[in-house]
C-alpha atoms as a PDB file:
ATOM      1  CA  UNK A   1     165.059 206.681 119.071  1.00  0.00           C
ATOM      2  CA  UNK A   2     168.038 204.771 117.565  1.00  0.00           C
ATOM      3  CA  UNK A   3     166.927 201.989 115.627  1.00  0.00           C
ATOM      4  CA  UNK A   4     169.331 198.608 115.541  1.00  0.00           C
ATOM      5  CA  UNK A   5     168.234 195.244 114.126  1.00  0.00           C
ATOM      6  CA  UNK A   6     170.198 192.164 115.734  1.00  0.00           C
ATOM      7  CA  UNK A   7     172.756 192.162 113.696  1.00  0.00           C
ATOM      8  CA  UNK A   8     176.949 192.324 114.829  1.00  0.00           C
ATOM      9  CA  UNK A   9     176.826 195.179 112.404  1.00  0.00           C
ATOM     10  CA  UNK A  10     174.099 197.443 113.750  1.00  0.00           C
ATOM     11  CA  UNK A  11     175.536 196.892 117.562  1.00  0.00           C
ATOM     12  CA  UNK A  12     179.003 197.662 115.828  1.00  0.00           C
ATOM     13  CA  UNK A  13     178.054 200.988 114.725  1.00  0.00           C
ATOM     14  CA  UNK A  14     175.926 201.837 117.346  1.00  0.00           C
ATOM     15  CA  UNK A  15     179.093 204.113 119.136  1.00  0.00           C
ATOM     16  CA  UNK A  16     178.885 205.944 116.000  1.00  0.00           C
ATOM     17  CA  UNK A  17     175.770 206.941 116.291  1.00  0.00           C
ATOM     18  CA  UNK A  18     176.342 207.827 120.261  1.00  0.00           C
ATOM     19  CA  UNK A  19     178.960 209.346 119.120  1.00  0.00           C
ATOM     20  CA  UNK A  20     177.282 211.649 116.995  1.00  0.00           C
ATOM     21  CA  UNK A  21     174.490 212.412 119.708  1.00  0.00           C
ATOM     22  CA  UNK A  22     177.386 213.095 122.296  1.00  0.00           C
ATOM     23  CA  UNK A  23     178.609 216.349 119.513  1.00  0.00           C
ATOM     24  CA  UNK A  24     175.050 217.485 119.097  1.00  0.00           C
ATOM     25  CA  UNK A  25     174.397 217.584 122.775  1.00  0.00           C
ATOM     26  CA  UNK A  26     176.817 220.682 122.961  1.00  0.00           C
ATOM     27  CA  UNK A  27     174.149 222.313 121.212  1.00  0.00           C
ATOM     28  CA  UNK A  28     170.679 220.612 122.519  1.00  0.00           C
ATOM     29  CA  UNK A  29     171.543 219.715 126.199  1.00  0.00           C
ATOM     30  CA  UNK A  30     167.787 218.390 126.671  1.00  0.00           C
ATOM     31  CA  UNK A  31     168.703 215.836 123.972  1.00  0.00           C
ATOM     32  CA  UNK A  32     167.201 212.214 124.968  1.00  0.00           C
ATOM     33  CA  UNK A  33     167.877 209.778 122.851  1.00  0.00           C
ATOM     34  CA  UNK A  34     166.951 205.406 123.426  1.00  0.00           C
ATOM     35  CA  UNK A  35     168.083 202.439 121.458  1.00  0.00           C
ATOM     36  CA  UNK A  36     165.169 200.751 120.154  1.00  0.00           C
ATOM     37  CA  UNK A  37     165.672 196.690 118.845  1.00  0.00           C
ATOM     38  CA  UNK A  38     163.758 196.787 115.241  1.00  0.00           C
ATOM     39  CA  UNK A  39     163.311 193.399 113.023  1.00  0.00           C
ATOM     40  CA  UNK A  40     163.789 191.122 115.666  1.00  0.00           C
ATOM     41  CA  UNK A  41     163.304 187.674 114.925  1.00  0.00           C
ATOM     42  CA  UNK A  42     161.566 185.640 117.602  1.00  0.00           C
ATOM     43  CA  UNK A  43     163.743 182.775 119.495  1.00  0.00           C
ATOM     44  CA  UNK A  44     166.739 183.262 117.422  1.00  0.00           C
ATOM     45  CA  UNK A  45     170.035 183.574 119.996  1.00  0.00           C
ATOM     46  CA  UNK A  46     170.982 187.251 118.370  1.00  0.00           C
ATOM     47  CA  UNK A  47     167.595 188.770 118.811  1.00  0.00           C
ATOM     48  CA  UNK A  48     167.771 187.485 122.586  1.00  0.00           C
ATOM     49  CA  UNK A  49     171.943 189.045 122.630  1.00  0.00           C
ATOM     50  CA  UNK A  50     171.069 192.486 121.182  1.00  0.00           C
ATOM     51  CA  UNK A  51     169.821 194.429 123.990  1.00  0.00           C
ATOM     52  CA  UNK A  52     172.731 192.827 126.434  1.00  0.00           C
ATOM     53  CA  UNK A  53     175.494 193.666 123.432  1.00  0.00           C
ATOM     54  CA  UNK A  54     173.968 197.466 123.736  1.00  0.00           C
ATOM     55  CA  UNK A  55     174.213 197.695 127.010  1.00  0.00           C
ATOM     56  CA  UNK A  56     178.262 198.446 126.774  1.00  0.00           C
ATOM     57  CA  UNK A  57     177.257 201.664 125.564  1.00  0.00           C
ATOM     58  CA  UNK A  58     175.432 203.338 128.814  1.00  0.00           C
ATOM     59  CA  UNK A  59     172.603 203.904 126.411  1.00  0.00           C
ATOM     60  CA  UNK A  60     168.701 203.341 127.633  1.00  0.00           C
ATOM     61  CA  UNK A  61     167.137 200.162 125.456  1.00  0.00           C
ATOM     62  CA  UNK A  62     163.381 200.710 125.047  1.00  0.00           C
ATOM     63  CA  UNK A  63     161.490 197.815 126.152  1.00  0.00           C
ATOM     64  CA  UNK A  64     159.083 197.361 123.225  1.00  0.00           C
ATOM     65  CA  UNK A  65     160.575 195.615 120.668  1.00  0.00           C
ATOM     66  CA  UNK A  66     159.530 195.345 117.047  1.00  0.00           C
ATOM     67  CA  UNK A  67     159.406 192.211 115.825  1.00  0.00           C
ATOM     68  CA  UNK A  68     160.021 191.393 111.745  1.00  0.00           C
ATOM     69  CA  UNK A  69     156.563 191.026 110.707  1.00  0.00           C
ATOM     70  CA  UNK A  70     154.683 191.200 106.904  1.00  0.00           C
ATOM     71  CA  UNK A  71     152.263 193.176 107.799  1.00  0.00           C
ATOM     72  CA  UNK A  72     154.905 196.065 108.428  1.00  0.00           C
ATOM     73  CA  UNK A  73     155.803 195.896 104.599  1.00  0.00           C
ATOM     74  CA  UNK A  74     151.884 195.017 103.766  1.00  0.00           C
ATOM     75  CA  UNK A  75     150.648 198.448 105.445  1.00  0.00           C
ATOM     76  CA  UNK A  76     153.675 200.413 104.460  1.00  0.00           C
ATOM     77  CA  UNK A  77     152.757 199.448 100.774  1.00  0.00           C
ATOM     78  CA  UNK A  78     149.128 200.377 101.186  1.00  0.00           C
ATOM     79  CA  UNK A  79     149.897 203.772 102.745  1.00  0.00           C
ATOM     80  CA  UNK A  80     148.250 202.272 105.709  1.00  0.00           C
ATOM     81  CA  UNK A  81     149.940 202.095 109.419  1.00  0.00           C
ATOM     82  CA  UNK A  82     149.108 198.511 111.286  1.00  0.00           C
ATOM     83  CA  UNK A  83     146.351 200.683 113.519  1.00  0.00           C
ATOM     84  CA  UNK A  84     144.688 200.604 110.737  1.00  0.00           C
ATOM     85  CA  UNK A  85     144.579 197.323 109.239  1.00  0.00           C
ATOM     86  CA  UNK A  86     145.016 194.888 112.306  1.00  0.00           C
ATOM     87  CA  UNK A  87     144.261 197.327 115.065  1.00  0.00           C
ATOM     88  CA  UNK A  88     143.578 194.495 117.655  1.00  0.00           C
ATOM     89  CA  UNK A  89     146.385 192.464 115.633  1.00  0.00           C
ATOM     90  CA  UNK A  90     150.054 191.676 117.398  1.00  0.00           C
ATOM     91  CA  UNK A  91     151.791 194.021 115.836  1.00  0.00           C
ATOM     92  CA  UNK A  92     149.560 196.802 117.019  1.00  0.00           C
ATOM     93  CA  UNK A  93     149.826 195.364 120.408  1.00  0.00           C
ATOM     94  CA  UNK A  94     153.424 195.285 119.959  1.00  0.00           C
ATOM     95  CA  UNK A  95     153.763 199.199 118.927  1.00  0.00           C
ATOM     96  CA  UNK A  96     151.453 200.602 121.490  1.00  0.00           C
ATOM     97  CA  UNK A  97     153.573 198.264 124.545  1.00  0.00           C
ATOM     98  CA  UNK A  98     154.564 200.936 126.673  1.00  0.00           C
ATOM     99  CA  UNK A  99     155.917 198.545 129.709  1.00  0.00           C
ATOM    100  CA  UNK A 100     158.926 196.423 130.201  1.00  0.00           C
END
């Protein structure tokens, strides 16, 4: 998974990055490898552009998305993961969405 926030310069360097996973595929042909949208930020216009700016690359875009939330940091402090301390909470919804 290839993590890019919805910023100009994540989606910039993003062909890096597939670069790099195009060289290593010489070596591991079974190599899969997903864009995944990380610290969105709900009904801004760039978190709605970022998985249509990564589509240029021919790259899959994961359909869960993970939102910026606290509770990431919060849990992350704690040594906890968000399972743990909201596991009916949004953000554990939000991790375990499987589905477009």
């Amino acid at each position: 998974m290839i993590p890019v926030q919805p910023s100009p310069y994540d989606i910039w360097a993003a062909q890096e990055v597939i670069d790099l996973i195009k060289e290593a595929i010489i070596f591991k042909d079974k190599l899969k490898y997903t864009f995944v949208v990380n610290r969105k930020i709900k009904n801004t216009a760039i978190g709605g552009d970022v998985t249509e700016a990564l589509s240029q690359y021919e790259t899959k875009v994961f359909c869960s998305v993970v939102s910026q939330r606290v509770i990431y940091a919060e849990t992350a402090a704690s040594g906890n993961v968000v399972f743990e301390s909201d596991p009916d909470g949004i953000s554990s919804k939000e991790i375990s969405k499987n589905s477009c």
